[in-house]
Protein backbone atom coordinates (compact mmCIF):
# COMPACT_ATOMS: atom_id res chain seq x y z
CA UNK A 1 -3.95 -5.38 -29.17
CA UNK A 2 -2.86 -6.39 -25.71
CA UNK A 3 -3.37 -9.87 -23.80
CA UNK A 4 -4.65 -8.47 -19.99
CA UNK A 5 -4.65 -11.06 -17.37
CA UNK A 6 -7.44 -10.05 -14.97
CA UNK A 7 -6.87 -12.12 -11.44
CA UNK A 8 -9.41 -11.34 -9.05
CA UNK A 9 -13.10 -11.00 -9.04
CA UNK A 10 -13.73 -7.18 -10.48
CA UNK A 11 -17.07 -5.95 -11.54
CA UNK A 12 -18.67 -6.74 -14.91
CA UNK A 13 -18.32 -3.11 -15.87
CA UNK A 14 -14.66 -3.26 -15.82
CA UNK A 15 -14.29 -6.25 -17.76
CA UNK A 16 -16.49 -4.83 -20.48
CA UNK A 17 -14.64 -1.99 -20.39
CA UNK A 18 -11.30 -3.52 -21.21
CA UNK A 19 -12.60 -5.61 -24.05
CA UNK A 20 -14.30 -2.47 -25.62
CA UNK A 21 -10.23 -1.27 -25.99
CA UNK A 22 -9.84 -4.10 -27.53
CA UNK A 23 -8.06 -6.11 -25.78
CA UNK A 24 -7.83 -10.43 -25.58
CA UNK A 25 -8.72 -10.56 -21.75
CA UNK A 26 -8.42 -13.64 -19.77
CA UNK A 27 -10.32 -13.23 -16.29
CA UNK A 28 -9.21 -16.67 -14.50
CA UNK A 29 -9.40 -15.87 -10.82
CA UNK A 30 -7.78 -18.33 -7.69
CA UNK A 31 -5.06 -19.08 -9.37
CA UNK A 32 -2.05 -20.23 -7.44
CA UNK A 33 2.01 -19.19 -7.95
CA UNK A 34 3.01 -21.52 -9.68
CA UNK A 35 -0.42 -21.38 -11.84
CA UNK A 36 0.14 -17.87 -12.53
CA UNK A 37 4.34 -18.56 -13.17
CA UNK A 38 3.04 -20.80 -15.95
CA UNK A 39 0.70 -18.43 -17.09
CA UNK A 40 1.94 -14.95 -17.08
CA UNK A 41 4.60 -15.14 -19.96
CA UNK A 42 1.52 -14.70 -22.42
CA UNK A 43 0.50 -11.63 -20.89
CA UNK A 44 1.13 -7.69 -21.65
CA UNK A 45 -0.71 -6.46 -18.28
CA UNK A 46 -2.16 -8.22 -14.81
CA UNK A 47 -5.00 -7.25 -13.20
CA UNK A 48 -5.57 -8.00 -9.27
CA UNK A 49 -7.56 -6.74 -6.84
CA UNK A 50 -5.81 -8.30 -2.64
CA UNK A 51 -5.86 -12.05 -3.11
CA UNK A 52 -3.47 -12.59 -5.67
CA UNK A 53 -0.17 -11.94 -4.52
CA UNK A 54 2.52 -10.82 -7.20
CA UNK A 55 5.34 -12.51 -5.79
CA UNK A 56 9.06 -12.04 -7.17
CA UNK A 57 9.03 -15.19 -8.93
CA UNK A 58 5.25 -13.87 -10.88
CA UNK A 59 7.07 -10.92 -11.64
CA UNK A 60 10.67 -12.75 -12.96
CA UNK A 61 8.26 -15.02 -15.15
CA UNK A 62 6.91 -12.05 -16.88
CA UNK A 63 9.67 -10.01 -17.35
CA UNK A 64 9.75 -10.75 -21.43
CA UNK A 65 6.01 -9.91 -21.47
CA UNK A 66 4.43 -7.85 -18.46
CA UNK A 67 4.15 -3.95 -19.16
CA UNK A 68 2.07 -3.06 -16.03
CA UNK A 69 0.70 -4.75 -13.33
CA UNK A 70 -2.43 -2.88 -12.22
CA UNK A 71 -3.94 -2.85 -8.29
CA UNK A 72 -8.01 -2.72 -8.43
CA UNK A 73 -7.94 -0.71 -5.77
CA UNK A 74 -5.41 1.26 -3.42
CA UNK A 75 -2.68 -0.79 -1.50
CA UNK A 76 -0.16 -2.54 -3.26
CA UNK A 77 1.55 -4.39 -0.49
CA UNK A 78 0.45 -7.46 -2.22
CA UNK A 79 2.52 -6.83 -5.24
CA UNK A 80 6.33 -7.10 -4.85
CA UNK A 81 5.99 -3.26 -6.67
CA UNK A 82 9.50 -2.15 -6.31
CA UNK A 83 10.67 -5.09 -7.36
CA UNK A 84 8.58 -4.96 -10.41
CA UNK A 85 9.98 -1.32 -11.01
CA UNK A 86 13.60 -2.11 -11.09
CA UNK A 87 12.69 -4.95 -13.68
CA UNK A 88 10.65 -2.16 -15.64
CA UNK A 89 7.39 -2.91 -15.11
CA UNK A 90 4.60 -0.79 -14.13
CA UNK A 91 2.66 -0.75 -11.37
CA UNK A 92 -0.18 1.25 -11.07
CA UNK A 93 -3.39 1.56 -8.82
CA UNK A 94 -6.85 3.60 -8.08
CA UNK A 95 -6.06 5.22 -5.30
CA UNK A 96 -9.23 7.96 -5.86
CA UNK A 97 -11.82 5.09 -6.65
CA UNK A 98 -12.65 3.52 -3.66
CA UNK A 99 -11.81 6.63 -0.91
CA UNK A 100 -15.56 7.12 -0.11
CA UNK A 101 -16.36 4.16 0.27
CA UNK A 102 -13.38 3.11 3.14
CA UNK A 103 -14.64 6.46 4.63
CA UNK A 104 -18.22 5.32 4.83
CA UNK A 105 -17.32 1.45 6.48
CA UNK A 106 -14.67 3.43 8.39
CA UNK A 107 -17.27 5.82 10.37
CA UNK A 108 -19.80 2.74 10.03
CA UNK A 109 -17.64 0.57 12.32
CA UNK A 110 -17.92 4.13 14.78
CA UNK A 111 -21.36 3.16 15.07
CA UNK A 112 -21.25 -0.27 15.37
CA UNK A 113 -18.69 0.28 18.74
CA UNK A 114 -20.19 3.19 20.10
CA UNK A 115 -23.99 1.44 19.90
CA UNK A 116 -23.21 -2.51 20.18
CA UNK A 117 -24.86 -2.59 17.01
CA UNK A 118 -22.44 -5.99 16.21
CA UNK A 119 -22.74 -7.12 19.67
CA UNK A 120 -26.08 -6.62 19.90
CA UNK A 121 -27.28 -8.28 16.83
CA UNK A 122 -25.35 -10.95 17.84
CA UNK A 123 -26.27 -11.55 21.31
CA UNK A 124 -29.88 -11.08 19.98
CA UNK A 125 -29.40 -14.45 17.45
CA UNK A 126 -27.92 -16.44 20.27
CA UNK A 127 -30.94 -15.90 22.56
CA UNK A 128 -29.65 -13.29 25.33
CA UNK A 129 -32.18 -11.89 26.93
CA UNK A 130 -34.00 -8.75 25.23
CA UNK A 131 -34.34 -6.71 28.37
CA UNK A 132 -29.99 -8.05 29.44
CA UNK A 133 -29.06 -7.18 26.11
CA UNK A 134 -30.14 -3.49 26.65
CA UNK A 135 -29.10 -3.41 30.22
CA UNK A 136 -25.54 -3.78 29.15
CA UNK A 137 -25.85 -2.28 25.88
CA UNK A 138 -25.83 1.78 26.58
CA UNK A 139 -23.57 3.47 23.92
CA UNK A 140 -22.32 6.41 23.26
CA UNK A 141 -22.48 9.65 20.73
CA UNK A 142 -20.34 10.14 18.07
CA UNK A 143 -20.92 13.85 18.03
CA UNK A 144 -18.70 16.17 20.53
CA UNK A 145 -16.38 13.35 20.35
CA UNK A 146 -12.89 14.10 19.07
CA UNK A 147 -11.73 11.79 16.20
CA UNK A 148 -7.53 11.48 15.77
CA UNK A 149 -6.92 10.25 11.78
CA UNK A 150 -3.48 8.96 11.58
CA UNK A 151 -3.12 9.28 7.75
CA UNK A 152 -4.99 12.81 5.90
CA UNK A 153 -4.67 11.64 3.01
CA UNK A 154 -7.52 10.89 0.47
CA UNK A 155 -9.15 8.46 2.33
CA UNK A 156 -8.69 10.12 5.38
CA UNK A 157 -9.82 13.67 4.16
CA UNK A 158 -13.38 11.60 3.00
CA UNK A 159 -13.42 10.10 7.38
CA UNK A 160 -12.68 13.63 8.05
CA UNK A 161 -15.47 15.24 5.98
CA UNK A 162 -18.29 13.08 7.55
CA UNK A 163 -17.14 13.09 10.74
CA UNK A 164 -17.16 16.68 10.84
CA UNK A 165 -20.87 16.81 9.67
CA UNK A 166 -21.78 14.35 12.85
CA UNK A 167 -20.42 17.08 14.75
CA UNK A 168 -16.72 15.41 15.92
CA UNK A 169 -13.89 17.80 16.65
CA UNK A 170 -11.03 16.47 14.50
CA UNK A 171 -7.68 15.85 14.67
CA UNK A 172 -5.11 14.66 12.41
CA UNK A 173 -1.13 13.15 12.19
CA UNK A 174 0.42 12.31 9.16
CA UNK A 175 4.26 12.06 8.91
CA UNK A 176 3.97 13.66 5.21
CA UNK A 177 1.10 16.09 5.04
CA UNK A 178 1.13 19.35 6.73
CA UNK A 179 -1.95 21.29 6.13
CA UNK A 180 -4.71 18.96 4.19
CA UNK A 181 -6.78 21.93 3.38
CA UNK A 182 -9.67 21.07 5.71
CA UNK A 183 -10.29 24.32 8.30
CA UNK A 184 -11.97 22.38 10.65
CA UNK A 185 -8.62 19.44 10.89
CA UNK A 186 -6.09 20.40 13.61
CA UNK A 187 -3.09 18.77 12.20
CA UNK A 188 -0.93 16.92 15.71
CA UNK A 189 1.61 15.27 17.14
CA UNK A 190 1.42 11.59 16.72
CA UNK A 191 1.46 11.58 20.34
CA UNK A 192 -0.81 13.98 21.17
CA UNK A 193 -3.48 12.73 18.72
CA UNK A 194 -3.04 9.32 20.53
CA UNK A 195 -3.76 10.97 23.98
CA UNK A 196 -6.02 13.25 23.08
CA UNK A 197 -8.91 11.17 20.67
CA UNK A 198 -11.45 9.50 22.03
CA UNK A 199 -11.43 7.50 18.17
CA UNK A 200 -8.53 7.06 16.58
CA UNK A 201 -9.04 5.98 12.73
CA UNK A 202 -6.26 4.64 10.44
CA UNK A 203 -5.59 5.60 6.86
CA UNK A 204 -1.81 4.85 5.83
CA UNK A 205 -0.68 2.30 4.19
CA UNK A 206 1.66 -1.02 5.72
CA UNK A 207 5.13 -0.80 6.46
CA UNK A 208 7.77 -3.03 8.12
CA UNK A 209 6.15 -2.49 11.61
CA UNK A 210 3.18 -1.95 13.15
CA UNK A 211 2.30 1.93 13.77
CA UNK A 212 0.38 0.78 16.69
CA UNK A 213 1.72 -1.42 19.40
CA UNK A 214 1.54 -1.69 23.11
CA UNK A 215 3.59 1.11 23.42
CA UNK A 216 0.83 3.45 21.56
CA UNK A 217 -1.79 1.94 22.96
CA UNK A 218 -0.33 2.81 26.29
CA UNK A 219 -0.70 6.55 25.65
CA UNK A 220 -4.36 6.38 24.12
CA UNK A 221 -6.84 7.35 26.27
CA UNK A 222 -8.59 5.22 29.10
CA UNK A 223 -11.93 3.98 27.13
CA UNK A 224 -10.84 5.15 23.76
CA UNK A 225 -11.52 2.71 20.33
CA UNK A 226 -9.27 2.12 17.68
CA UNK A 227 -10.55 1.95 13.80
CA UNK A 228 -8.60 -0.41 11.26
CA UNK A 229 -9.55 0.30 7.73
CA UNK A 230 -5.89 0.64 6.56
CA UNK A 231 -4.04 -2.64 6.04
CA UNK A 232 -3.45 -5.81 7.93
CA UNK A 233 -0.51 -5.68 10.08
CA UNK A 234 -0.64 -1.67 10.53
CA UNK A 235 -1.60 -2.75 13.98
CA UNK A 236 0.20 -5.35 16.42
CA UNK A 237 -3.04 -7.65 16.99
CA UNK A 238 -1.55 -9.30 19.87
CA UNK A 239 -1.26 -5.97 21.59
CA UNK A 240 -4.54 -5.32 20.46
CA UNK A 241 -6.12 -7.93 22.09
CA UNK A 242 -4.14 -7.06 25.81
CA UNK A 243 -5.67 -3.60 25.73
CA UNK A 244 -9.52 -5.08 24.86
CA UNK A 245 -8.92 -7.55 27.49
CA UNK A 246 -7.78 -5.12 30.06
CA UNK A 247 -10.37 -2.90 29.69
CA UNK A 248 -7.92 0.24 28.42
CA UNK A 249 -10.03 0.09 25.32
CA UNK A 250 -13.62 1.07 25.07
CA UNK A 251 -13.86 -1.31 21.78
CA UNK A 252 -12.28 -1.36 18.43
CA UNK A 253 -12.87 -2.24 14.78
CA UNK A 254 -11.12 -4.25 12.27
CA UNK A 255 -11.73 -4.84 8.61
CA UNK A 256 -8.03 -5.78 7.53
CA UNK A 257 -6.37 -8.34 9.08
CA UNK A 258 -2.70 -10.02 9.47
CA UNK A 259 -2.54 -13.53 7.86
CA UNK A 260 -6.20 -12.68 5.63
CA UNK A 261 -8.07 -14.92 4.45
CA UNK A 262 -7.58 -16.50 7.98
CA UNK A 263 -7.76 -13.82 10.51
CA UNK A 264 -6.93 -14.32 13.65
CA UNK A 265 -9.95 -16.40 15.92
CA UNK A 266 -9.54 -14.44 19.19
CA UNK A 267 -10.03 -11.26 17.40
CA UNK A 268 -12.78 -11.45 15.22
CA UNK A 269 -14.31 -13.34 18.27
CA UNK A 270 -13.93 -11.19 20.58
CA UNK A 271 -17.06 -9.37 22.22
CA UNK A 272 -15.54 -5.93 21.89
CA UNK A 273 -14.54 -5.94 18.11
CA UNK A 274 -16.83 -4.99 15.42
CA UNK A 275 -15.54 -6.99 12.43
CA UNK A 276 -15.58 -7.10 8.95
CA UNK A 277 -14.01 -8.93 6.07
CA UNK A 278 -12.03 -6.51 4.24
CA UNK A 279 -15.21 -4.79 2.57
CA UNK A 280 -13.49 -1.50 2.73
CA UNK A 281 -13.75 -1.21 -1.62
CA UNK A 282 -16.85 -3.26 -1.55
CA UNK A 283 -19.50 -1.47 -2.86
CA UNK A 284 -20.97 -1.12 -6.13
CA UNK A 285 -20.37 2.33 -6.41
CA UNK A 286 -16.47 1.85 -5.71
CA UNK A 287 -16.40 -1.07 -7.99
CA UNK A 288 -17.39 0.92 -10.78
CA UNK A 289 -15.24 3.60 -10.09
CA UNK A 290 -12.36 1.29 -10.45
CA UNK A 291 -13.15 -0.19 -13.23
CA UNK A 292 -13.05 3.13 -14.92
CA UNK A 293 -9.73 3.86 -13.53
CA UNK A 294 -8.30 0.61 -14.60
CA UNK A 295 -9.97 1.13 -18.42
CA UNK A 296 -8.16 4.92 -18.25
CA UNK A 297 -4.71 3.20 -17.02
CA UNK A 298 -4.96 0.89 -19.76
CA UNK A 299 -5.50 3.55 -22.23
CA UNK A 300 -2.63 5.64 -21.44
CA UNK A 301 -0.23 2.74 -21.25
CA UNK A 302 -1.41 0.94 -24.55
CA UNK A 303 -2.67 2.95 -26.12
């Protein structure tokens, strides 16, 4: 029997799952670093979904314990993974679970740019004139549009399949896929997918540097909206904010943000932004999903 250590709020499913292995769970969410420092030495496996970050020292303080350290969900950026590899630990995630539903808030947020649904709603509650409201309210269609997806991968391919029933023409970069078996995805250039889309949607995971900075945002289009359902800091916010202020963008969408849980106030305030609070994995139907990935990961690693 293993001790799990499950750190963030999951869905009841999955903790019933893991004590049907088994297994002595604890499920203590909020805890801090040096909370989980003092902690972690008892356990065989950690659970988290975003908020807790597995920090060098977490990982040092399990080393004569921890077997895997297991991501609820897709990015790992919040877990020093490599790290934990080279100290021989684990670290797994569910990658597959959560894909349609990122897709789903993904074209969502389409909506909510191209129709002021956000804007509208909230101009509506703060008593803005009905017949003002519509004036300056006249969207756009999705379908004819052509949608650039930096990032085919699974998510990606799931933005790619609904967009393509709406009617979008579709267009694709990613620096390590070159044919994502979909007939109806043109795979481009980075460049050219950044001049040509009239949306451009991201779907790759953080690295050192933003993917999109003034630079990029240069080359989109006049009018075009940018999509942010990847990972906080996969955009340059500041740069961002110069092109929605300008006028270069059309509108754009964020549900992951730099410095989360405290985003940053200009942005999520801003009149052109259509904002969310990181509900990309959010749903019921994801939540179970991962749950059932987790159960399987625990399965093949104890047994």
């Amino acid at each position: 029997m293993a001790k799990i250590l499950i750190c963030d709020k999951v869905a009841p499913e999955l903790l019933e799952g893991v004590k049907a292995l088994g297994h002595n769970v604890l499920y203590q969410t909020g805890m801090s670093e040096e909370e989980l420092i003092k902690i972690v030495p008892e356990y065989n496996a950690m659970v988290v979904r975003s908020a807790t970050k597995v920090t060098e020292k977490v990982i040092d303080a399990g080393l004569s314990s921890l077997k895997v350290i297991i991501r609820a969900g897709v990015g790992i950026d919040n877990i020093k993974h490599q790290y934990a590899r080279e100290k021989g630990i684990a670290v797994r995630n569910t990658p597959a679970a959560s894909s349609p539903s990122v897709a789903e808030l993904a074209i969502g947020h389409m909506f909510s740019v191209y129709r002021y649904i956000a804007r509208s709603t909230w101009r509506m509650r703060t008593g803005d004139q009905f017949k003002l409201i519509k004036k300056e309210s006249q969207g756009r269609e999705l379908a004819g549009k052509t949608l650039g997806i930096i990032g085919i991968g699974r998510i990606g391919k799931e933005v790619a399949k609904r967009a393509n029933a709406l009617g979008m023409n579709i267009i694709a970069y990613d620096a390590f896929v070159d044919n994502p078996g979909l007939d109806y995805v043109k795979m481009v250039t980075l460049d050219n997918l950044l001049t040509d889309a009239d949306i451009v949607s991201l779907h790759i995971p953080k690295g050192e540097k933003p993917v999109i900075g003034k630079t990029e945002l240069d080359k989109m289009k006049d009018g075009a909206v940018l999509i942010n359902t990847a990972r906080g800091g996969v955009v340059d916010e500041d740069a961002l904010l110069d092109a929605l202020n300008s006028g270069k963008l059309w509108g754009a969408a964020v549900d992951v943000w730099i410095g989360e849980p405290q985003p940053k106030p200009e942005l999520v305030n801003h009149p052109l932004v259509s904002a969310t609070p990181h509900l990309g994995a959010s749903t019921t139907e994801a939540q179970l999903r991962i749950g059932e990935e987790v159960v399987k990961i625990l399965k093949e690693v104890f047994g």
